[in-house]
PDB file of N, CA and C in Angstrom:
ATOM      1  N   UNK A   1      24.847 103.818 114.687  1.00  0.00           N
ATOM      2  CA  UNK A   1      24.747 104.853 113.682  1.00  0.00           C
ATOM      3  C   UNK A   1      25.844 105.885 113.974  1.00  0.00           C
ATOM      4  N   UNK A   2      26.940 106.244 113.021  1.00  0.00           N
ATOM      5  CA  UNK A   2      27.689 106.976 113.198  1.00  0.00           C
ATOM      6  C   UNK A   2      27.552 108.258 112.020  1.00  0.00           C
ATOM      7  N   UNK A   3      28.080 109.317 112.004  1.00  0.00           N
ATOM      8  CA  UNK A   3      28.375 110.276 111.712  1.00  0.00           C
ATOM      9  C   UNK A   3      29.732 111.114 112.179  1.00  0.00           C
ATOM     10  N   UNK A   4      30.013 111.809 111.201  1.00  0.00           N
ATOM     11  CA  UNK A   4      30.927 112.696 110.560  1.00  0.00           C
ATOM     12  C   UNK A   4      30.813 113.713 110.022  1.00  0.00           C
ATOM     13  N   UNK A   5      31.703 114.568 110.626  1.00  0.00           N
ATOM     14  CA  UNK A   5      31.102 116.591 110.124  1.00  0.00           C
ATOM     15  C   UNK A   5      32.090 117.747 110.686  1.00  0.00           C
ATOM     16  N   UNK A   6      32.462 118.484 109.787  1.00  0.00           N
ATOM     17  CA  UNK A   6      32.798 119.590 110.260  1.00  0.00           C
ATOM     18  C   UNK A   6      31.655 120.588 110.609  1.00  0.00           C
ATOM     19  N   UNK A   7      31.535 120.706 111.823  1.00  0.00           N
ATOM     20  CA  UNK A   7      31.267 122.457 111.766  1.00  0.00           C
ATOM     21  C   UNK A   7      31.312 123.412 112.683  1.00  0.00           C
ATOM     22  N   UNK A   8      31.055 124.505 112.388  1.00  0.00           N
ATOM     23  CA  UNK A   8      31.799 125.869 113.669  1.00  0.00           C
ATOM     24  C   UNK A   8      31.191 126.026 114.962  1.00  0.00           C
ATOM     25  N   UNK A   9      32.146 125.795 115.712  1.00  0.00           N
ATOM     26  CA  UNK A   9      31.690 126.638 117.307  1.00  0.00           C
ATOM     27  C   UNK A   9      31.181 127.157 117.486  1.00  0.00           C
ATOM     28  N   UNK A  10      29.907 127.669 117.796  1.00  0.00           N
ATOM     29  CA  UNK A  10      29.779 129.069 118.602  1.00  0.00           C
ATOM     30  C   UNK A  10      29.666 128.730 120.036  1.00  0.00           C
ATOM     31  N   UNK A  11      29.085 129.991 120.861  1.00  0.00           N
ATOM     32  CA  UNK A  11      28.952 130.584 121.765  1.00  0.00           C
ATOM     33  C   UNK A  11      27.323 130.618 122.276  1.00  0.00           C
ATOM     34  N   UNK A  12      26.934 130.029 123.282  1.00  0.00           N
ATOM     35  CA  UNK A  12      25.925 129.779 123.067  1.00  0.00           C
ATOM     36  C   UNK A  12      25.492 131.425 124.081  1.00  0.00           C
ATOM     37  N   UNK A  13      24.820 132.043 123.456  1.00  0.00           N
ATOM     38  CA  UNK A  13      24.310 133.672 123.767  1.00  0.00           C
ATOM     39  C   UNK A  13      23.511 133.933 125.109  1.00  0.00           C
ATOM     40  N   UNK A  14      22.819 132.848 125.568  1.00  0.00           N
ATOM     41  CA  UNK A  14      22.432 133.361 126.620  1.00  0.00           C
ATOM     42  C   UNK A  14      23.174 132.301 127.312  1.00  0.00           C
ATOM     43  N   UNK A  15      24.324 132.177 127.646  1.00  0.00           N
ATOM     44  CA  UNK A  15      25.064 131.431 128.749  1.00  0.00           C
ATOM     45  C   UNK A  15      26.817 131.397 128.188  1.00  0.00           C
ATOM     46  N   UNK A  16      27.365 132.817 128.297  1.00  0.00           N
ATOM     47  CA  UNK A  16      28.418 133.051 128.557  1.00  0.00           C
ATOM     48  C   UNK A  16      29.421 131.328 128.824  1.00  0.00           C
ATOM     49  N   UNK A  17      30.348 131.089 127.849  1.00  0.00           N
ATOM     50  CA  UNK A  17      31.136 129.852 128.361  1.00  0.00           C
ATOM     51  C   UNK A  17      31.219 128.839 128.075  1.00  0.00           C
ATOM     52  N   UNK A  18      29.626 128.840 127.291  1.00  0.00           N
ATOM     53  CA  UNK A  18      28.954 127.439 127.036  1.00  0.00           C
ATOM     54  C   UNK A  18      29.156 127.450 125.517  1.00  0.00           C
ATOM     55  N   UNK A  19      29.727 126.741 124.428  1.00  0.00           N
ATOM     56  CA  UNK A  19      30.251 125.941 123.479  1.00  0.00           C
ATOM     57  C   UNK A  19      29.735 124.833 122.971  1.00  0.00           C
ATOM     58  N   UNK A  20      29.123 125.291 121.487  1.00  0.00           N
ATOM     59  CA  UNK A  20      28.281 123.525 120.812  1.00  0.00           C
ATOM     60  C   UNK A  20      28.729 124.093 119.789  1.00  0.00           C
ATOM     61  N   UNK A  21      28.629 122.563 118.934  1.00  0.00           N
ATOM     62  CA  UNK A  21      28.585 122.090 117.481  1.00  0.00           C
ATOM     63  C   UNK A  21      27.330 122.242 116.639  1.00  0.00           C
ATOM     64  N   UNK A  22      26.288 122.309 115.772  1.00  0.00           N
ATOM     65  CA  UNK A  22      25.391 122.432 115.315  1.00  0.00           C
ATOM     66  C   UNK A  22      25.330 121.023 114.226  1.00  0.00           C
ATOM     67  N   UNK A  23      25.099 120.121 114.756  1.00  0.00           N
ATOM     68  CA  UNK A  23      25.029 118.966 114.099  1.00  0.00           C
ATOM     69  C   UNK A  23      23.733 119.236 112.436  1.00  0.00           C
ATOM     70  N   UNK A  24      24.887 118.919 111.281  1.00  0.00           N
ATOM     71  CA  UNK A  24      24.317 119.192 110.335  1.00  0.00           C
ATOM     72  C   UNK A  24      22.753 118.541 110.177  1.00  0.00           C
ATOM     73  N   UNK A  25      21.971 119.314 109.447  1.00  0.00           N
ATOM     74  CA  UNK A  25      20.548 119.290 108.765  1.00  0.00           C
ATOM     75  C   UNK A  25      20.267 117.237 108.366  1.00  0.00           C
ATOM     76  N   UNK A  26      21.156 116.965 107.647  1.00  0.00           N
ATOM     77  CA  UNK A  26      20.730 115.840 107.664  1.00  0.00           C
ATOM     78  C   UNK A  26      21.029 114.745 108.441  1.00  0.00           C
ATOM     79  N   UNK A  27      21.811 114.776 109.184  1.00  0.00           N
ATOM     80  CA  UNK A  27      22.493 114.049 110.482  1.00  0.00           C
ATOM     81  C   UNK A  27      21.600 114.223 111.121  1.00  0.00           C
ATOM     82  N   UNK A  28      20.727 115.354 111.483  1.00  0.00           N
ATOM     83  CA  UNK A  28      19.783 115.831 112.637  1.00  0.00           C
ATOM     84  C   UNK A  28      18.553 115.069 111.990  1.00  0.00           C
ATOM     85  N   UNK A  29      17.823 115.178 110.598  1.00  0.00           N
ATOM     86  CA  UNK A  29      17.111 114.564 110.848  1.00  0.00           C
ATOM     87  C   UNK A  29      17.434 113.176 110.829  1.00  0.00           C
ATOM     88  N   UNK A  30      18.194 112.340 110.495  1.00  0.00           N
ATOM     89  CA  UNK A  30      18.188 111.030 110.482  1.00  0.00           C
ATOM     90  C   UNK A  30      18.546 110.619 112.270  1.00  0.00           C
ATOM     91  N   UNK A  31      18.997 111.170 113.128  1.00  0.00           N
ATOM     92  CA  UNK A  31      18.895 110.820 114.301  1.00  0.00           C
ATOM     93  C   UNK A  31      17.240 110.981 114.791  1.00  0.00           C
ATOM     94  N   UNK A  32      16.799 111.923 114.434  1.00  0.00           N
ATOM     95  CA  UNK A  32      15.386 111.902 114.651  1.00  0.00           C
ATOM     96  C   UNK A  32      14.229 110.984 114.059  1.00  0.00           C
ATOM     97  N   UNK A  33      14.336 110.096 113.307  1.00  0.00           N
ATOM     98  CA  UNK A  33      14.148 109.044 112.391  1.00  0.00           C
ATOM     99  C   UNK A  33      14.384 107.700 113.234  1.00  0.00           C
ATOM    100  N   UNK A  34      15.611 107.754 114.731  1.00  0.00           N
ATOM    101  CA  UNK A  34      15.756 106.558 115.052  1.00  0.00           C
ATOM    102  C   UNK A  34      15.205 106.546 116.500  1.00  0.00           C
ATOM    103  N   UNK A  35      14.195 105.210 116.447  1.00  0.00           N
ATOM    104  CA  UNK A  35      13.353 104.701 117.535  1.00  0.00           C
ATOM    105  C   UNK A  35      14.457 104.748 118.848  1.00  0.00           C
ATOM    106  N   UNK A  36      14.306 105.548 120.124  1.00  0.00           N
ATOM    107  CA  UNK A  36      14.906 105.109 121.186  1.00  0.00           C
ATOM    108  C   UNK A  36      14.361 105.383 121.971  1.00  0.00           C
ATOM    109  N   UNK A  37      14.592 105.254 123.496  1.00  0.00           N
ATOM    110  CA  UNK A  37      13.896 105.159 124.860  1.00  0.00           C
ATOM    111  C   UNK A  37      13.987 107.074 125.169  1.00  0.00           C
ATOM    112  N   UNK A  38      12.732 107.673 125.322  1.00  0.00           N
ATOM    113  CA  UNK A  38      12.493 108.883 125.947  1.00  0.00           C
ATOM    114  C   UNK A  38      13.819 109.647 126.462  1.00  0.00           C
ATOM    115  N   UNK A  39      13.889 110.537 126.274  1.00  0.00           N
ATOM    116  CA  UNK A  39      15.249 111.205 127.523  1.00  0.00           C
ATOM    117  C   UNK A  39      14.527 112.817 127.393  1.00  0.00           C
ATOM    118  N   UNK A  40      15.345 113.723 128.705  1.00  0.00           N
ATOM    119  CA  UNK A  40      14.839 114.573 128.998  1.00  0.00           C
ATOM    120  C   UNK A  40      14.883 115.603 127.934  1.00  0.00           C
ATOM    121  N   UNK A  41      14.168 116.921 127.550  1.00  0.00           N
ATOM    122  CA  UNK A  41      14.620 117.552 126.258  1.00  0.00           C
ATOM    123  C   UNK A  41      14.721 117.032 125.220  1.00  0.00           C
ATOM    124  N   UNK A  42      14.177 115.613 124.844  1.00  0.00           N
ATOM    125  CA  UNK A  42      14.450 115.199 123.618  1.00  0.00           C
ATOM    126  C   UNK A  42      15.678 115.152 123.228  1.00  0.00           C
ATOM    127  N   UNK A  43      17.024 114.600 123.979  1.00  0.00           N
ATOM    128  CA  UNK A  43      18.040 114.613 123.773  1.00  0.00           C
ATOM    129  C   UNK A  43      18.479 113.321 123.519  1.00  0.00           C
ATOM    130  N   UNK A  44      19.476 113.184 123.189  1.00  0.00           N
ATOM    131  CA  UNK A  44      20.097 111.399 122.423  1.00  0.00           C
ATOM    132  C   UNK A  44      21.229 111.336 123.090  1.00  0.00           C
ATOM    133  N   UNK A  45      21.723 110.585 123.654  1.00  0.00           N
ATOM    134  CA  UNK A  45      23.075 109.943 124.061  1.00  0.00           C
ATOM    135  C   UNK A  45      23.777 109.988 122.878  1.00  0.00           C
ATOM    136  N   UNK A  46      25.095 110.170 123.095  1.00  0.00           N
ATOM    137  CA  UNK A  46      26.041 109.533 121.744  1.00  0.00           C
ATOM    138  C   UNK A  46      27.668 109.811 122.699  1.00  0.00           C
ATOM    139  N   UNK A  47      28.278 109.290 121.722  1.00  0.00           N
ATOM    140  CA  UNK A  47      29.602 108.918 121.712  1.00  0.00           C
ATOM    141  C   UNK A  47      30.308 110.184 120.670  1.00  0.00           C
ATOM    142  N   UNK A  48      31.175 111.071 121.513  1.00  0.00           N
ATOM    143  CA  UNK A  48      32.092 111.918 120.672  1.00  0.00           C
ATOM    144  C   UNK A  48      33.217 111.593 120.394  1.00  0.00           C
ATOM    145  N   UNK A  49      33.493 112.015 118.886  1.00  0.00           N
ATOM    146  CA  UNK A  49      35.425 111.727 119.221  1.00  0.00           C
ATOM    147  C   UNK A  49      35.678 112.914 118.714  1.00  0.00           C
ATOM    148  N   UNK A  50      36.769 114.103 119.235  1.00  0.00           N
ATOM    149  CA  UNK A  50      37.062 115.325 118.184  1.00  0.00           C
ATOM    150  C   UNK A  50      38.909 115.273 118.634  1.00  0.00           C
ATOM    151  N   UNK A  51      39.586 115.033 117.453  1.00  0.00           N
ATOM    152  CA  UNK A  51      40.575 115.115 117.537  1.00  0.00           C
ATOM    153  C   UNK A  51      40.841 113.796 118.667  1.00  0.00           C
ATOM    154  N   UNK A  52      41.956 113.680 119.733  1.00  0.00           N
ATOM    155  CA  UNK A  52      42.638 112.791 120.173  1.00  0.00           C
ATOM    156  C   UNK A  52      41.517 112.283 121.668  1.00  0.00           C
ATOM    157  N   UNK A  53      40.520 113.627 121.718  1.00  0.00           N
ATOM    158  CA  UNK A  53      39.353 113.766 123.254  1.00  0.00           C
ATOM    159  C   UNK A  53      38.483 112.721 122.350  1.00  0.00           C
ATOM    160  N   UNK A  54      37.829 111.778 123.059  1.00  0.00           N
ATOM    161  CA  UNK A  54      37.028 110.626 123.320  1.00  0.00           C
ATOM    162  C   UNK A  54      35.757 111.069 124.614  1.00  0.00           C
ATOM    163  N   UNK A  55      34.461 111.214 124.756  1.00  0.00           N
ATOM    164  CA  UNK A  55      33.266 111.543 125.552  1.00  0.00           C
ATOM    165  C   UNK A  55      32.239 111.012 125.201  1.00  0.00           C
ATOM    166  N   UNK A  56      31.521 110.379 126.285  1.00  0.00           N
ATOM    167  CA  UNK A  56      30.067 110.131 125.827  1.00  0.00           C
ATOM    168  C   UNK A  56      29.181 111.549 126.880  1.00  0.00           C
ATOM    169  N   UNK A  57      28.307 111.880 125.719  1.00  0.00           N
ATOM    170  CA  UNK A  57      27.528 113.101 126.194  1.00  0.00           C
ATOM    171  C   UNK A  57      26.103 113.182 125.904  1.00  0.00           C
ATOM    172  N   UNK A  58      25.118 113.822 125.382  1.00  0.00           N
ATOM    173  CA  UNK A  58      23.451 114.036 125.132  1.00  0.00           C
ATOM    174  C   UNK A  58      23.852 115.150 123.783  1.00  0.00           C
ATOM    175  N   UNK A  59      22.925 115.041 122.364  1.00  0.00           N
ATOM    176  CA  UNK A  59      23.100 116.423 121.777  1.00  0.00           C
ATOM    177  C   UNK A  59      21.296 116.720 122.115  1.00  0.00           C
ATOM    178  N   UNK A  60      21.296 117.804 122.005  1.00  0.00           N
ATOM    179  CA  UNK A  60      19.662 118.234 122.297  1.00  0.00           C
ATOM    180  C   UNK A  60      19.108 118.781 121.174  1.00  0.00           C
ATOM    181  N   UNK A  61      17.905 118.949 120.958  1.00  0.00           N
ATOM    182  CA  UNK A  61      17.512 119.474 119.408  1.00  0.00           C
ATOM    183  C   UNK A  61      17.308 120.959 120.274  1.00  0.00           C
ATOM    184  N   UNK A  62      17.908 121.913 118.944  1.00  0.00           N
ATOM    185  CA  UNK A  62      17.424 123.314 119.069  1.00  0.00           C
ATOM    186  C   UNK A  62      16.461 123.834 117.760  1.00  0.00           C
ATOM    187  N   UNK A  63      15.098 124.082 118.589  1.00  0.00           N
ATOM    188  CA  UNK A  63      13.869 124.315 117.734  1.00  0.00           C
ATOM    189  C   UNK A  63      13.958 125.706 116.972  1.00  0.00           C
ATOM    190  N   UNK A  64      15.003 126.292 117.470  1.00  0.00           N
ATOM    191  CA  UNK A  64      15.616 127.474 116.218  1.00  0.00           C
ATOM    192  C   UNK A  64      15.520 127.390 114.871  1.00  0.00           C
ATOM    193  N   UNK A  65      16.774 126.109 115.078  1.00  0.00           N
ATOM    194  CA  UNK A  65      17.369 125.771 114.073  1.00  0.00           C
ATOM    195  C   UNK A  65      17.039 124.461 113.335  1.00  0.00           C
ATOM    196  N   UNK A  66      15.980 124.172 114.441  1.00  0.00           N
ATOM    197  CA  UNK A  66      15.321 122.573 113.920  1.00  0.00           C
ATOM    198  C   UNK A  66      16.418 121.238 113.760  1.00  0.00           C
ATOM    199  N   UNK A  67      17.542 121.726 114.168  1.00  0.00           N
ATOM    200  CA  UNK A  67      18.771 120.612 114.352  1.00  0.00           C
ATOM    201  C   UNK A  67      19.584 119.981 115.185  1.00  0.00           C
ATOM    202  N   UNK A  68      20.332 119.231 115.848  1.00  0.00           N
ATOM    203  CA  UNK A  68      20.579 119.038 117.053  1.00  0.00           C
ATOM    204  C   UNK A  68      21.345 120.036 117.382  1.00  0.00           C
ATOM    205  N   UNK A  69      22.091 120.433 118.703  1.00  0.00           N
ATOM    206  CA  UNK A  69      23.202 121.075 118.919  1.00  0.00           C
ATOM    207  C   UNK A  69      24.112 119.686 120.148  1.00  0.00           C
ATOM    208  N   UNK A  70      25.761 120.123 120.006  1.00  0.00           N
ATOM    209  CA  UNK A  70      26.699 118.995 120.758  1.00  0.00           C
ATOM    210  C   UNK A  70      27.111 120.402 121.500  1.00  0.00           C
ATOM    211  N   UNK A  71      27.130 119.799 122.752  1.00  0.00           N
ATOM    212  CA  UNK A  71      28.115 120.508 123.850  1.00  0.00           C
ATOM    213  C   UNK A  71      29.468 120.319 123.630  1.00  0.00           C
ATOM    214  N   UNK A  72      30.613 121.508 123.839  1.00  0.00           N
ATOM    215  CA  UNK A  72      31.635 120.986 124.101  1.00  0.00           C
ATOM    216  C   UNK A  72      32.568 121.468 124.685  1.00  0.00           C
ATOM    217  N   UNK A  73      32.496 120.486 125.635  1.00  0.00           N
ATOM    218  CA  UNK A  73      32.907 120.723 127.135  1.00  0.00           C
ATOM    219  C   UNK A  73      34.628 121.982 126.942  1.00  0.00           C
ATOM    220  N   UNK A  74      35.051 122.299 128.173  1.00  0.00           N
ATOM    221  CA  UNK A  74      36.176 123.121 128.424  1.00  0.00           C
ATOM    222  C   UNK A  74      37.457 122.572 128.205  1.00  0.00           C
ATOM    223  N   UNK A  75      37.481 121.356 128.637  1.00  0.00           N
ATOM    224  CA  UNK A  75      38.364 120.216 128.332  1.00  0.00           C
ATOM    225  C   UNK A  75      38.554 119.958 127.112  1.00  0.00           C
ATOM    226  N   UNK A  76      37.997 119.636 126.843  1.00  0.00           N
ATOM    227  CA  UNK A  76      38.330 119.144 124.972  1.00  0.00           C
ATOM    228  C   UNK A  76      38.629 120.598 124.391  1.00  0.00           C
ATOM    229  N   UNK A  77      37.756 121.629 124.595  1.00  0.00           N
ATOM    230  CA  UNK A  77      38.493 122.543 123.744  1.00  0.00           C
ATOM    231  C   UNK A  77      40.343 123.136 124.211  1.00  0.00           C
ATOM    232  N   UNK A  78      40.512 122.506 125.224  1.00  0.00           N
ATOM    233  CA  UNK A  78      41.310 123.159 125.793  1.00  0.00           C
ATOM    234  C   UNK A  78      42.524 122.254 125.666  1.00  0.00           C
ATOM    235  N   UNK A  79      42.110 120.664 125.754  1.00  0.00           N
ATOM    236  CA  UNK A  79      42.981 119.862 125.203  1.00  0.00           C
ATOM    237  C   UNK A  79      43.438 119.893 123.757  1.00  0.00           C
ATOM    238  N   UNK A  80      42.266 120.282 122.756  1.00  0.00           N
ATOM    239  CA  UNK A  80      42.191 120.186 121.172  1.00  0.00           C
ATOM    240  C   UNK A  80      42.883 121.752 120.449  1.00  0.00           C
ATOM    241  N   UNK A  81      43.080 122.430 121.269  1.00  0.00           N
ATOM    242  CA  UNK A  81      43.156 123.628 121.189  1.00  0.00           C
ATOM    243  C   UNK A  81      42.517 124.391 120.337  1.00  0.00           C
ATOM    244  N   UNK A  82      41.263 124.410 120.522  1.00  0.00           N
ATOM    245  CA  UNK A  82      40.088 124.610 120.136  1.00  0.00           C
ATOM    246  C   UNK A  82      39.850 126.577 120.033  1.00  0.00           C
ATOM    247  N   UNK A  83      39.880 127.557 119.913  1.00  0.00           N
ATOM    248  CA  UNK A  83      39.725 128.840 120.153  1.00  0.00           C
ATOM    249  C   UNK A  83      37.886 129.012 120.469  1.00  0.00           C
ATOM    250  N   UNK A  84      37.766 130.394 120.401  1.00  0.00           N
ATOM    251  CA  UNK A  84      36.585 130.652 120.668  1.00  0.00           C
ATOM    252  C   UNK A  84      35.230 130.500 119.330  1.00  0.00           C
ATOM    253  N   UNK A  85      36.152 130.508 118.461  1.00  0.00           N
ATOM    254  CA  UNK A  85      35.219 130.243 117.168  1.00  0.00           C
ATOM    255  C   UNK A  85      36.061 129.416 116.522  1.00  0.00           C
ATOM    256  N   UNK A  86      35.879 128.609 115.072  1.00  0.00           N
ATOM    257  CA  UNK A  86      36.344 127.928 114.307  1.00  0.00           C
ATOM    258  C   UNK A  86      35.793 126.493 113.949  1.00  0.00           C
ATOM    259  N   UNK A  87      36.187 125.895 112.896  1.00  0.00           N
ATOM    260  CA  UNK A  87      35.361 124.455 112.972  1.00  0.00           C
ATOM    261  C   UNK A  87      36.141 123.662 113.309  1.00  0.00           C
ATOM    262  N   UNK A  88      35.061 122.644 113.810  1.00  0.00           N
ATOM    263  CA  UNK A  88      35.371 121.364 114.486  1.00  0.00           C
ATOM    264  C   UNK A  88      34.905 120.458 113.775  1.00  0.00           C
ATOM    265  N   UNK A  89      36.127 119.370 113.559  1.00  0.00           N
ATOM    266  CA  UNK A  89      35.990 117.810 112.604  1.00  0.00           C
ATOM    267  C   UNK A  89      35.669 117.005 113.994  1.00  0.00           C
ATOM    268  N   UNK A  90      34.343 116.479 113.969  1.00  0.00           N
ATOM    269  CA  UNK A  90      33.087 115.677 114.809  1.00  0.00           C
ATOM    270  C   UNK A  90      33.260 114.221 114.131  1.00  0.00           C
ATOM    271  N   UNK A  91      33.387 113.193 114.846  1.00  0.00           N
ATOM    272  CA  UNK A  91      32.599 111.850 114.792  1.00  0.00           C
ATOM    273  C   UNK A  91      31.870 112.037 115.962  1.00  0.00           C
ATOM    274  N   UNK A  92      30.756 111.321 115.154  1.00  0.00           N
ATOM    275  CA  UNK A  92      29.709 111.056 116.601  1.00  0.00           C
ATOM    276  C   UNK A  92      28.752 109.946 116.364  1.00  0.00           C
ATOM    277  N   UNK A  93      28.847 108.991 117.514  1.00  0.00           N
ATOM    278  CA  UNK A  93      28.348 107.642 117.241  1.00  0.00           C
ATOM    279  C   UNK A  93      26.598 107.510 118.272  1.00  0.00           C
ATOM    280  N   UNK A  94      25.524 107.233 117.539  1.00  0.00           N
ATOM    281  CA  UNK A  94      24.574 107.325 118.445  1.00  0.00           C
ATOM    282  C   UNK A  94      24.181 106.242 119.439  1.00  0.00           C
ATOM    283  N   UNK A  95      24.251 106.317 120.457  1.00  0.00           N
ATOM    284  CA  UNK A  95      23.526 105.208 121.417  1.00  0.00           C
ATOM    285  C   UNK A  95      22.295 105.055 122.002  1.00  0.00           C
ATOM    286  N   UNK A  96      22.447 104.183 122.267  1.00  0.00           N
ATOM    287  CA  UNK A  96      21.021 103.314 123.064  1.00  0.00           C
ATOM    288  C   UNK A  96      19.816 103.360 121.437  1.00  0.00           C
ATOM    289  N   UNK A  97      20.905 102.744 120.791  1.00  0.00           N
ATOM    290  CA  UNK A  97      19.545 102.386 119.411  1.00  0.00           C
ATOM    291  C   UNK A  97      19.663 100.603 119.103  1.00  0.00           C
TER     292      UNK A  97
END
């Protein structure tokens, strides 16, 4: 199951440094829709690609927002030249389904 999406960076507020994607409303629920093996936080394995950076990572659901959120790491923003805010064009492929 793959997906595709722009959307904006933030800053995650209580942890200075730390950087996610907000994986759109319906992407979020249709990953939640697919049968897989338990993980900690209710998080999913997947496969990132943003720009030329390639990662396999976990997105975790945030019960805020009822949607997943993607980490993204220092590296990629730093390779992608990524700033502190702005959007990000996401593929993201889900595993272990």
């Amino acid at each position: 199951m793959r997906f595709e999406f722009t959307a904006p960076l933030w800053e995650w507020p209580s942890r200075a440094s730390w950087y996610f994607v907000t994986v759109p409303d319906e992407a979020s629920a249709d990953i939640r829709e697919v049968p897989r093996p338990p993980r900690g936080f209710g998080s999913a394995r997947v496969r990132v690609t943003v720009g030329g950076s390639r990662w396999t990572t976990s997105i975790f659901p945030d019960s805020n927002v009822g949607c997943y959120v993607l980490p993204i790491k220092k590296s990629v923003r730093e390779a992608e030249g990524l700033g502190d805010e702005g959007d990000v064009r996401v593929a993201l492929e889900l595993l272990d389904v």
